[in-house]
N, C-alpha and C. Protein backbone atom coordinates (compact mmCIF):
# COMPACT_ATOMS: atom_id res chain seq x y z
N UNK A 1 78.44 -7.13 -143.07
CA UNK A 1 79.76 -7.27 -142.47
C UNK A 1 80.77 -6.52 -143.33
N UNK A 2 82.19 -5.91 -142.70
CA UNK A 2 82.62 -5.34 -143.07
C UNK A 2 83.93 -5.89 -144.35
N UNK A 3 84.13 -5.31 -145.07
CA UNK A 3 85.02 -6.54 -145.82
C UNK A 3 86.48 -5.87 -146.30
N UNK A 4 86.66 -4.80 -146.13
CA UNK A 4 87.79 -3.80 -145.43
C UNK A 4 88.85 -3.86 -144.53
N UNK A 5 90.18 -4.31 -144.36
CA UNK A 5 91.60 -4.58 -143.29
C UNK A 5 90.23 -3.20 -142.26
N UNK A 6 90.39 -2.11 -142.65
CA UNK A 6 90.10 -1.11 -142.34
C UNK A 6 89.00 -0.56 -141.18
N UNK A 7 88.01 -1.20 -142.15
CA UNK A 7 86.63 -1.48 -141.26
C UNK A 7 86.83 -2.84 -140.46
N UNK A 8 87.21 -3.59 -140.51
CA UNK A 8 86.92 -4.47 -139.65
C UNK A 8 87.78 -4.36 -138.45
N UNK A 9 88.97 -3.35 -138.55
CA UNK A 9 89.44 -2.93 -137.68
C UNK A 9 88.27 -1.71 -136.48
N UNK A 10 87.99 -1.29 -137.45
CA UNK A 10 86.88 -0.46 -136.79
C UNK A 10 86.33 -1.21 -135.98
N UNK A 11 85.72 -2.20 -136.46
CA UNK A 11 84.54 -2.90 -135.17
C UNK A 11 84.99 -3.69 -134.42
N UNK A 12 86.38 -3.97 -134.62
CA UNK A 12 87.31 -4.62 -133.07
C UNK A 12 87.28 -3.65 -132.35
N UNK A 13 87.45 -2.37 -132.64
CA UNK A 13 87.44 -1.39 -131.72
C UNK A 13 86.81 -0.80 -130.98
N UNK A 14 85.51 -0.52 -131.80
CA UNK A 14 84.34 0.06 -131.59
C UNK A 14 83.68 -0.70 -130.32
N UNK A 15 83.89 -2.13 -130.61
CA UNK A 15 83.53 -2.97 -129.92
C UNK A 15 84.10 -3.10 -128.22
N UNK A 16 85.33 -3.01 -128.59
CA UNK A 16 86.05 -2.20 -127.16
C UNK A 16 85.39 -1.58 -126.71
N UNK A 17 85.65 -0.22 -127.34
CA UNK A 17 85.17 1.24 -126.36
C UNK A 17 83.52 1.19 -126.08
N UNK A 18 82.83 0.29 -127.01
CA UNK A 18 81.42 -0.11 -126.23
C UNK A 18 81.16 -0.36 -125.51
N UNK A 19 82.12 -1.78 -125.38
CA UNK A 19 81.83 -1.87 -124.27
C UNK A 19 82.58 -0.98 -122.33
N UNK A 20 83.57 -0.34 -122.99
CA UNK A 20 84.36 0.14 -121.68
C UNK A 20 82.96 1.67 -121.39
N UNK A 21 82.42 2.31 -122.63
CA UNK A 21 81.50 2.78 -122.32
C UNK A 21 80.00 2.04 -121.08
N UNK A 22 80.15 1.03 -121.37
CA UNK A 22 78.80 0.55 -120.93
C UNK A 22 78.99 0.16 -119.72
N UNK A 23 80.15 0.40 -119.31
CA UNK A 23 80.94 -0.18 -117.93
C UNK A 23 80.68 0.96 -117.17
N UNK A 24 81.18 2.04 -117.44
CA UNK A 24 81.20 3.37 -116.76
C UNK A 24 79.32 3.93 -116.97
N UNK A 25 79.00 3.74 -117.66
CA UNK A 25 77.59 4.24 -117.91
C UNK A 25 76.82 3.56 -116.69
N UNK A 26 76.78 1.87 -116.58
CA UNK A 26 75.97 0.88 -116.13
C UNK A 26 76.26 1.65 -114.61
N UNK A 27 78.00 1.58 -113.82
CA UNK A 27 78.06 1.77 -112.89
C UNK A 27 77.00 3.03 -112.56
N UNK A 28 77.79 4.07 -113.27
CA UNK A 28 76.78 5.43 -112.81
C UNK A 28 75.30 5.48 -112.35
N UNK A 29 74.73 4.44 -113.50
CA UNK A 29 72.80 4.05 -113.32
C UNK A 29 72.93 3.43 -111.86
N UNK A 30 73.83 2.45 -111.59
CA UNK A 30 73.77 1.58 -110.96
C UNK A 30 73.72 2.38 -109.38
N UNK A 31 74.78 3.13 -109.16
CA UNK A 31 75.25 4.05 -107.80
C UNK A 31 73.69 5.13 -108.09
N UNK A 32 73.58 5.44 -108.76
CA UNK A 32 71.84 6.47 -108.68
C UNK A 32 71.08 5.88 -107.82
N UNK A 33 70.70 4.60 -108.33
CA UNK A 33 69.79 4.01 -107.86
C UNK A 33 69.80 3.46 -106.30
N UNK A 34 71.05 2.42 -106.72
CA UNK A 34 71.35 2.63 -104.99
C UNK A 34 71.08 3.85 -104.11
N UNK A 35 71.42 5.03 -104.35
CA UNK A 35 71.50 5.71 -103.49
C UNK A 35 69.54 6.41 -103.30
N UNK A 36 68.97 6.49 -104.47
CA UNK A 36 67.83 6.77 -104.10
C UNK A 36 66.91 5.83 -103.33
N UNK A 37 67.23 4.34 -103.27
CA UNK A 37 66.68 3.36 -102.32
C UNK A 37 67.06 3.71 -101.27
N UNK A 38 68.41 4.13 -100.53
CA UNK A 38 68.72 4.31 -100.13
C UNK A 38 68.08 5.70 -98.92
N UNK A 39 67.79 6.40 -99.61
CA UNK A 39 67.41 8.12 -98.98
C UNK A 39 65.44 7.60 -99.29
N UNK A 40 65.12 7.16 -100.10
CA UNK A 40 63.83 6.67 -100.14
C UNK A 40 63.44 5.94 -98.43
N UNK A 41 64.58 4.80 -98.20
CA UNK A 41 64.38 4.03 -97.37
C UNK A 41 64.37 4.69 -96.10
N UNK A 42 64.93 5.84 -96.10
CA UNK A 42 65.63 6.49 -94.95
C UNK A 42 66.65 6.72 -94.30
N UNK A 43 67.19 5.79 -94.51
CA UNK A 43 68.94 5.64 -93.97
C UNK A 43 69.93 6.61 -94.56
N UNK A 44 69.63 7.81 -93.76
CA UNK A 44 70.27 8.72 -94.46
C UNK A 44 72.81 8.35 -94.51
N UNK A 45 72.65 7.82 -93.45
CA UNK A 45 73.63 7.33 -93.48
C UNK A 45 74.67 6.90 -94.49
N UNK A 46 74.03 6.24 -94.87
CA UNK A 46 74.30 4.84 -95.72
C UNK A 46 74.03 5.91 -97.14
N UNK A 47 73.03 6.65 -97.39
CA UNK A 47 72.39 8.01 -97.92
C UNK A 47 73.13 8.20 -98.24
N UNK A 48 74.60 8.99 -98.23
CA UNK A 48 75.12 10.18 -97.95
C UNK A 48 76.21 9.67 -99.01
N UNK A 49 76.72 8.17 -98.04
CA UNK A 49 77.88 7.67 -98.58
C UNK A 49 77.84 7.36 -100.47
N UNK A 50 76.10 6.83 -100.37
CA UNK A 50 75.92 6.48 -101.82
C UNK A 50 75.98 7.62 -102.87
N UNK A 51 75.48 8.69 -102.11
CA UNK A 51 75.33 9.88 -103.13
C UNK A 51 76.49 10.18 -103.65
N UNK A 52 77.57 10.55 -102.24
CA UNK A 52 78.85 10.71 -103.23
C UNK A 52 79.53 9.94 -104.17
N UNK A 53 79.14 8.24 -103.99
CA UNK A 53 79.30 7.45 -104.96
C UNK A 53 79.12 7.34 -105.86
N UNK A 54 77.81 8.05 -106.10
CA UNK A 54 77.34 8.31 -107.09
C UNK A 54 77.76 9.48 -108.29
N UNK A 55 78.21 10.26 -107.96
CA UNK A 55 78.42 12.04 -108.09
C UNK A 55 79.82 11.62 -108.47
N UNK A 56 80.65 10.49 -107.93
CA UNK A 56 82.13 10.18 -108.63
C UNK A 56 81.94 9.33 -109.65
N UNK A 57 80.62 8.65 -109.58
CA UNK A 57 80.99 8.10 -111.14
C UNK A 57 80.07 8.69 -112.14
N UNK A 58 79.56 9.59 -111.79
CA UNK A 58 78.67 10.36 -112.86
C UNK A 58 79.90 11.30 -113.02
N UNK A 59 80.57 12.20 -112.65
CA UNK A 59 81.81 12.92 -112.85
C UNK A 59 82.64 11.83 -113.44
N UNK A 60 82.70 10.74 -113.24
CA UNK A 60 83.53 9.98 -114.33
C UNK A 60 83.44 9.76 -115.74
N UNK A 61 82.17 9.16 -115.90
CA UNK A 61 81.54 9.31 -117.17
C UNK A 61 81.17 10.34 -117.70
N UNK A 62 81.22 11.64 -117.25
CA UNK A 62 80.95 13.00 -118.16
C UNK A 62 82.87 13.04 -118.17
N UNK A 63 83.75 13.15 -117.48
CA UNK A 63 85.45 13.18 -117.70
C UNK A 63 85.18 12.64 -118.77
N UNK A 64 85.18 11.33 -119.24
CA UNK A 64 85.23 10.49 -119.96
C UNK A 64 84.40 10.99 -121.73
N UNK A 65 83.58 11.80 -121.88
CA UNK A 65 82.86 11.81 -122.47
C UNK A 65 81.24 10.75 -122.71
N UNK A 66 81.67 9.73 -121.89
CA UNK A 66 80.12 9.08 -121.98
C UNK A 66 78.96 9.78 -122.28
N UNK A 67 78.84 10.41 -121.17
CA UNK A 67 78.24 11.19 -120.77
C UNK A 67 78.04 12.66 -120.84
N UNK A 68 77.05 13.52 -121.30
CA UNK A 68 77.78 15.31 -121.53
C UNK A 68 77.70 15.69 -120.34
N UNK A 69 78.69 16.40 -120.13
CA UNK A 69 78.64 17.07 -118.61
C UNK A 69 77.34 17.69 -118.38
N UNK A 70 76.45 18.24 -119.03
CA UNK A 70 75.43 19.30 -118.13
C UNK A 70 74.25 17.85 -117.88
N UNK A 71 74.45 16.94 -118.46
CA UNK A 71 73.56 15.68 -118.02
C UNK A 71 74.54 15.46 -116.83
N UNK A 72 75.14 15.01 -116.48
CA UNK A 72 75.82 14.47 -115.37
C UNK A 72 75.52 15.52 -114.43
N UNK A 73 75.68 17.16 -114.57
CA UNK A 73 75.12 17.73 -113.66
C UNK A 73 73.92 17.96 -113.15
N UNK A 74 72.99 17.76 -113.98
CA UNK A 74 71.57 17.49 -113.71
C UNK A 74 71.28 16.77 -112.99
N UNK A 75 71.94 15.29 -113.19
CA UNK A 75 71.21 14.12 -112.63
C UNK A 75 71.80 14.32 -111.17
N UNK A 76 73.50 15.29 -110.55
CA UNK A 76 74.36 14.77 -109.47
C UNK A 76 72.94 16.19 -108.65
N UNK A 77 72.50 17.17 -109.71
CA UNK A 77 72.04 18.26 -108.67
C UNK A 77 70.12 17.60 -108.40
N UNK A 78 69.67 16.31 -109.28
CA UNK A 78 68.84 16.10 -108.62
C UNK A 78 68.72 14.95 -107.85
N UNK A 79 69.61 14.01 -107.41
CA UNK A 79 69.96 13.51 -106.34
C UNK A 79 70.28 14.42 -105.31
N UNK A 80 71.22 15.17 -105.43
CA UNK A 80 71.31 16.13 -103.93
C UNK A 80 70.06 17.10 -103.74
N UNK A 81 69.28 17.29 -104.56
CA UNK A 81 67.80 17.98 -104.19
C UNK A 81 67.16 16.63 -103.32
N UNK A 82 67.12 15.58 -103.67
CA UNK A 82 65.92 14.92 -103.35
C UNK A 82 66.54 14.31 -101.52
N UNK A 83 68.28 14.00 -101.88
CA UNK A 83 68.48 13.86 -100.22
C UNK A 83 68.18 15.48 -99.17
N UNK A 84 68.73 15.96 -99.88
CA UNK A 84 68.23 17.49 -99.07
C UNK A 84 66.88 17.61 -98.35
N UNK A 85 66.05 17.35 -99.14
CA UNK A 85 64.85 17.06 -98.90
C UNK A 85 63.58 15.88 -98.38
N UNK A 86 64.45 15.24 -98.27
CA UNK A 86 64.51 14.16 -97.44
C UNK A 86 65.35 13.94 -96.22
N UNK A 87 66.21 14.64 -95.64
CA UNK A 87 66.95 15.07 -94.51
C UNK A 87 66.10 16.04 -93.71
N UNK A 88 65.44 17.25 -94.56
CA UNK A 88 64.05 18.00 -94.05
C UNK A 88 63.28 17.30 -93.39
N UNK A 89 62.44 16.20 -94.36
CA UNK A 89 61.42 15.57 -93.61
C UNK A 89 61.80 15.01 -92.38
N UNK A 90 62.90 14.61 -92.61
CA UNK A 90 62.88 13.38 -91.25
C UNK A 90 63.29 14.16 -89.79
């Protein structure tokens, strides 16, 4: 433990932005997934809406730094590969 005015200020803080990180991170996992059950299931509909849901909070968390942007682009360009391709099949 920290025994520092200084440091222990640190880990009030740290502790913050952890958690406001884990908020924006969780959502992002969270809207992925949805949306690949989603386009998995078929409902491209419902599909479509999630993806962009998704793609705004992955663009949030790379804004943010959570996240590095060319990960956030990866993950928004392989969700839109896999609905693409799943709009094919059906």
């Amino acid at each position: 433990m920290a025994n520092k005015k200084s440091a222990l200020k640190r880990l009030r803080s740290m502790g913050r932005r952890q958690a406001r990180n884990q908020m924006y991170k969780s959502r992002a996992r969270s809207a992925i997934k949805k949306a690949r059950r989603l386009i998995d299931a078929g409902q491209m509909g419902e599909a479509h809406e999630a993806v962009r849901l998704a793609v705004v909070a992955l663009d949030k968390a790379a804004q943010k730094g959570i996240i590095h942007k060319n990960n956030a682009a990866r993950r928004k360009s392989r969700l839109m590969r896999r609905l693409n391709q799943a709009e094919r099949t059906t």
